[in-house]
N, C-alpha and C. Protein backbone atom coordinates (compact mmCIF):
# COMPACT_ATOMS: atom_id res chain seq x y z
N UNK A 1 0.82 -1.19 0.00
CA UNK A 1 0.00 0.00 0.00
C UNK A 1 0.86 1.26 0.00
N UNK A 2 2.44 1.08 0.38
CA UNK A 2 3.11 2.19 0.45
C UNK A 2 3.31 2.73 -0.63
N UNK A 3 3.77 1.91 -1.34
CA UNK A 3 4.33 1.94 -2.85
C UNK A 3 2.86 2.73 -3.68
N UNK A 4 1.90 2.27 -3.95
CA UNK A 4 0.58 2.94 -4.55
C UNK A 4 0.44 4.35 -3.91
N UNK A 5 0.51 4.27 -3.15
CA UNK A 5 0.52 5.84 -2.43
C UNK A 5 1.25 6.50 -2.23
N UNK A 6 2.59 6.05 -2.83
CA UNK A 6 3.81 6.88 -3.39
C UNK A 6 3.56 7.47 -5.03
N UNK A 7 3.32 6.51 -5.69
CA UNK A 7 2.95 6.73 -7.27
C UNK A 7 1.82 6.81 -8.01
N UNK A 8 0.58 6.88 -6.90
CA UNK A 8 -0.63 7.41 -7.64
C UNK A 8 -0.71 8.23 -8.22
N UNK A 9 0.01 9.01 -7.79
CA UNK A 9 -0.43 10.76 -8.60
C UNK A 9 0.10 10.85 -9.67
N UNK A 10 1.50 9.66 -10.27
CA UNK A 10 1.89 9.55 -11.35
C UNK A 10 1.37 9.20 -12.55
N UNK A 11 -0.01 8.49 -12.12
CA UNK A 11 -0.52 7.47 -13.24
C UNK A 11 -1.89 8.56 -13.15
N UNK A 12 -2.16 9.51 -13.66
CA UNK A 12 -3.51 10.23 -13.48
C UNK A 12 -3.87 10.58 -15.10
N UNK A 13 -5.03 10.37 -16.12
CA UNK A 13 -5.44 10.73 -17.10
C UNK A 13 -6.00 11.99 -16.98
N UNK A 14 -5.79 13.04 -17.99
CA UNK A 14 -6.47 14.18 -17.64
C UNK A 14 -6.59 14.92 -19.04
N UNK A 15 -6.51 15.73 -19.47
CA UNK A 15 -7.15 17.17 -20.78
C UNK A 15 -5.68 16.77 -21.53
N UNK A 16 -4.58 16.91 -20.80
CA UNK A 16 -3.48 17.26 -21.22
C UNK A 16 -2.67 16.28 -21.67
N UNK A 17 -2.77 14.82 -21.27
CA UNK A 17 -2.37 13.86 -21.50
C UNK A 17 -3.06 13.30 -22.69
N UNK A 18 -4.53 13.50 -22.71
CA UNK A 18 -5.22 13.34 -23.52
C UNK A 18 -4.76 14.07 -25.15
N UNK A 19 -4.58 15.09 -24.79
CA UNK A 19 -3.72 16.55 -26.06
C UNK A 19 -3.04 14.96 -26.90
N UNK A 20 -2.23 14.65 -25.81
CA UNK A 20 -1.46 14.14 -26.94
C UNK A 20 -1.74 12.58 -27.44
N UNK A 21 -2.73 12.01 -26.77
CA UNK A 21 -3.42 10.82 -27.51
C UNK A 21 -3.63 10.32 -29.08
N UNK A 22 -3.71 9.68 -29.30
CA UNK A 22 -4.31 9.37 -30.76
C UNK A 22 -5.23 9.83 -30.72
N UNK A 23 -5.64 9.97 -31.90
CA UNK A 23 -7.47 10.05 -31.80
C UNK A 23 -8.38 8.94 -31.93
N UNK A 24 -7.81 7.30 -32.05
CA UNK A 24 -8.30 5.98 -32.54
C UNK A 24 -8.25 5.89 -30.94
N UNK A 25 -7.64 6.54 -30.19
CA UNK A 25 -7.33 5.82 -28.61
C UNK A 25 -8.58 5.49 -27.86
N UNK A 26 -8.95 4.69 -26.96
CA UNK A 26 -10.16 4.62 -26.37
C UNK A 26 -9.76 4.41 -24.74
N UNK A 27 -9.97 5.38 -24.15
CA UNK A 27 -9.97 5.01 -22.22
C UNK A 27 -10.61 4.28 -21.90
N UNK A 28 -10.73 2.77 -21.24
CA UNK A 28 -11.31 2.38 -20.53
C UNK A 28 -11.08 2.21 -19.15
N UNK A 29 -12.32 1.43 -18.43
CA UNK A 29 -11.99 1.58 -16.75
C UNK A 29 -12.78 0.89 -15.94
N UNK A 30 -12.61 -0.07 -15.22
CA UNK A 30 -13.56 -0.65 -14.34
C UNK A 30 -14.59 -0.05 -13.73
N UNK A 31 -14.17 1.15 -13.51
CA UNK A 31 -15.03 1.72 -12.67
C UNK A 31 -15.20 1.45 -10.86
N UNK A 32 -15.37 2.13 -9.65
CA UNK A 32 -15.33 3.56 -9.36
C UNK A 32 -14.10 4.04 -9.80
N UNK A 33 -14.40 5.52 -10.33
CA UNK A 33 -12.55 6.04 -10.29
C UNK A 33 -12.12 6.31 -9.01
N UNK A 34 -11.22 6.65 -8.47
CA UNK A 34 -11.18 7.60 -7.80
C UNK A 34 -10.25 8.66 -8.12
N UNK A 35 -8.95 8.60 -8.42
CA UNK A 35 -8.42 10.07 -8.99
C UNK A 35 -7.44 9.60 -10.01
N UNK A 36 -7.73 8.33 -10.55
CA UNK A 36 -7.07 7.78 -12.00
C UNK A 36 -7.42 8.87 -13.13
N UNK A 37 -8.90 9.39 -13.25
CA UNK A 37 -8.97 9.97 -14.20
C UNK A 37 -9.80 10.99 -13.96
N UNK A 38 -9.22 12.31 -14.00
CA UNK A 38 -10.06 13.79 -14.05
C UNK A 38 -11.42 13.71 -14.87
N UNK A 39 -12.06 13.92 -14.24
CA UNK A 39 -13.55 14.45 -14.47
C UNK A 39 -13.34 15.20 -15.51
N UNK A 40 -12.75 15.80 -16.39
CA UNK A 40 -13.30 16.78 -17.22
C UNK A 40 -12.76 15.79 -18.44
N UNK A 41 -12.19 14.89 -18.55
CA UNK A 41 -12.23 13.90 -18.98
C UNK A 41 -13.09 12.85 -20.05
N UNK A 42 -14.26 13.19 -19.05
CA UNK A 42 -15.62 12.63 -19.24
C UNK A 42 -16.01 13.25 -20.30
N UNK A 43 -15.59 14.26 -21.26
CA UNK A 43 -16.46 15.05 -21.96
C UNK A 43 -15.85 14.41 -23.38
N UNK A 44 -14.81 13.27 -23.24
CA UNK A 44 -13.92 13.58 -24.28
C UNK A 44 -14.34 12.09 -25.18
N UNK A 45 -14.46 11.99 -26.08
CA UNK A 45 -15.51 11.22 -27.30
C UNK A 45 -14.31 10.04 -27.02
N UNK A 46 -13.59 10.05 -26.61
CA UNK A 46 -13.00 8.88 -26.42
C UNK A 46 -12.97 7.90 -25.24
N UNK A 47 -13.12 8.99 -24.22
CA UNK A 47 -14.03 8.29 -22.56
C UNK A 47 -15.12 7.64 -22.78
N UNK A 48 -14.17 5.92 -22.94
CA UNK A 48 -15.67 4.70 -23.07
C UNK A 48 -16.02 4.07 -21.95
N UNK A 49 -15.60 4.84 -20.69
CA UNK A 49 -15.61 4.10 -19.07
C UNK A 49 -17.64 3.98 -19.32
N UNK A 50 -18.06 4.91 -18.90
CA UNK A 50 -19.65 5.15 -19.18
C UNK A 50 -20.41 4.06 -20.26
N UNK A 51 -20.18 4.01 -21.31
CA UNK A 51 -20.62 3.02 -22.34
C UNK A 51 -20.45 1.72 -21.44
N UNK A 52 -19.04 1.41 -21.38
CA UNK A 52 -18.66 0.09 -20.58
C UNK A 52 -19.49 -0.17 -19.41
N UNK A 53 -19.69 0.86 -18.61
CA UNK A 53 -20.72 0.61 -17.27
C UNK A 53 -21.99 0.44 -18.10
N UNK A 54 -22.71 1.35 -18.72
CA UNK A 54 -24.09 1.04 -19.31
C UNK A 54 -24.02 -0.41 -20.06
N UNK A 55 -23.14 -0.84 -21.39
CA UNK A 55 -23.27 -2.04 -21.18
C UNK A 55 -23.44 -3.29 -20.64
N UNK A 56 -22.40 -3.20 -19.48
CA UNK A 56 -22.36 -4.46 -18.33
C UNK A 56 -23.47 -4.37 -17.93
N UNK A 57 -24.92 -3.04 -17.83
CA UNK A 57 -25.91 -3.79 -16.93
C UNK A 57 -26.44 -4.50 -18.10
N UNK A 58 -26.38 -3.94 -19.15
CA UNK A 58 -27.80 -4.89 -20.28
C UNK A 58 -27.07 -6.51 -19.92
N UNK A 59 -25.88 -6.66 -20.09
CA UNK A 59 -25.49 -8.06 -19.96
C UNK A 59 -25.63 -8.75 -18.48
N UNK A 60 -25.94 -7.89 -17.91
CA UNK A 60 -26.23 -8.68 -16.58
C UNK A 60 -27.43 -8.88 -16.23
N UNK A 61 -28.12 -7.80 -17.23
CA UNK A 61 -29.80 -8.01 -17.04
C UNK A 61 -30.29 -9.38 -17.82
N UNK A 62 -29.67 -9.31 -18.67
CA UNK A 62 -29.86 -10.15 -19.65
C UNK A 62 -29.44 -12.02 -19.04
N UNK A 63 -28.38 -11.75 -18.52
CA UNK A 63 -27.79 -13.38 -17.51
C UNK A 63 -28.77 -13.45 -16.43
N UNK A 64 -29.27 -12.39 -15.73
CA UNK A 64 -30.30 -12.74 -15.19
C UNK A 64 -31.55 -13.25 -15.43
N UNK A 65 -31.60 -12.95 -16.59
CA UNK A 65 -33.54 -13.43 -17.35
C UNK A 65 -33.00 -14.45 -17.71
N UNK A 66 -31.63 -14.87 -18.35
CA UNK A 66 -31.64 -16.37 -18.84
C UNK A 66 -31.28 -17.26 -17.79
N UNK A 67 -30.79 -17.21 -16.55
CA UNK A 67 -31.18 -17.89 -15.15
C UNK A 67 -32.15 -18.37 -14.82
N UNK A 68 -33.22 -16.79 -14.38
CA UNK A 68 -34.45 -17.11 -14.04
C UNK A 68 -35.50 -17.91 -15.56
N UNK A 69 -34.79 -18.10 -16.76
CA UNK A 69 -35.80 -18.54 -17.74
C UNK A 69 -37.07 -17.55 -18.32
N UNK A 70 -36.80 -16.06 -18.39
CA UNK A 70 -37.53 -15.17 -18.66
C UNK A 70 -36.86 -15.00 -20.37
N UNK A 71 -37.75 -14.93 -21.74
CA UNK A 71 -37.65 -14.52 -22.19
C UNK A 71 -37.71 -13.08 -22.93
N UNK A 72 -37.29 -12.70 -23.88
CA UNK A 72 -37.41 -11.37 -24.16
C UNK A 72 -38.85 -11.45 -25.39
């Protein structure tokens, strides 16, 4: 835990890092952040953290109806 909390602040995505990205690049992220990646971030057509969360529920909604035997 020492070590991570020596070099967190090293590994942070933000506007500026972004500047120099590709433009094919795509961020992803498990999700919660906590200060991996600046909020203003979020605005940027390449921040697919959001998509990725909205996906995982359809697929989990979806493993759930085929559990319980609910069709669509």
């Amino acid at each position: 835990m020492e070590e991570y909390e020596r070099v967190k602040s090293a590994y942070v995505i933000n506007n500026k890092l972004m500047s120099k990205a590709k433009t094919q690049m795509v961020v992803m992220h498990p999700l919660p952040r906590v200060s991996e990646i600046e909020p203003e971030v979020d605005f940027d057509q390449r921040a697919a953290y959001f998509r990725q969360m909205r996906y995982g529920l359809y697929v989990r909604m979806a493993l759930l109806a085929l559990v319980l035997g609910k069709s669509f």
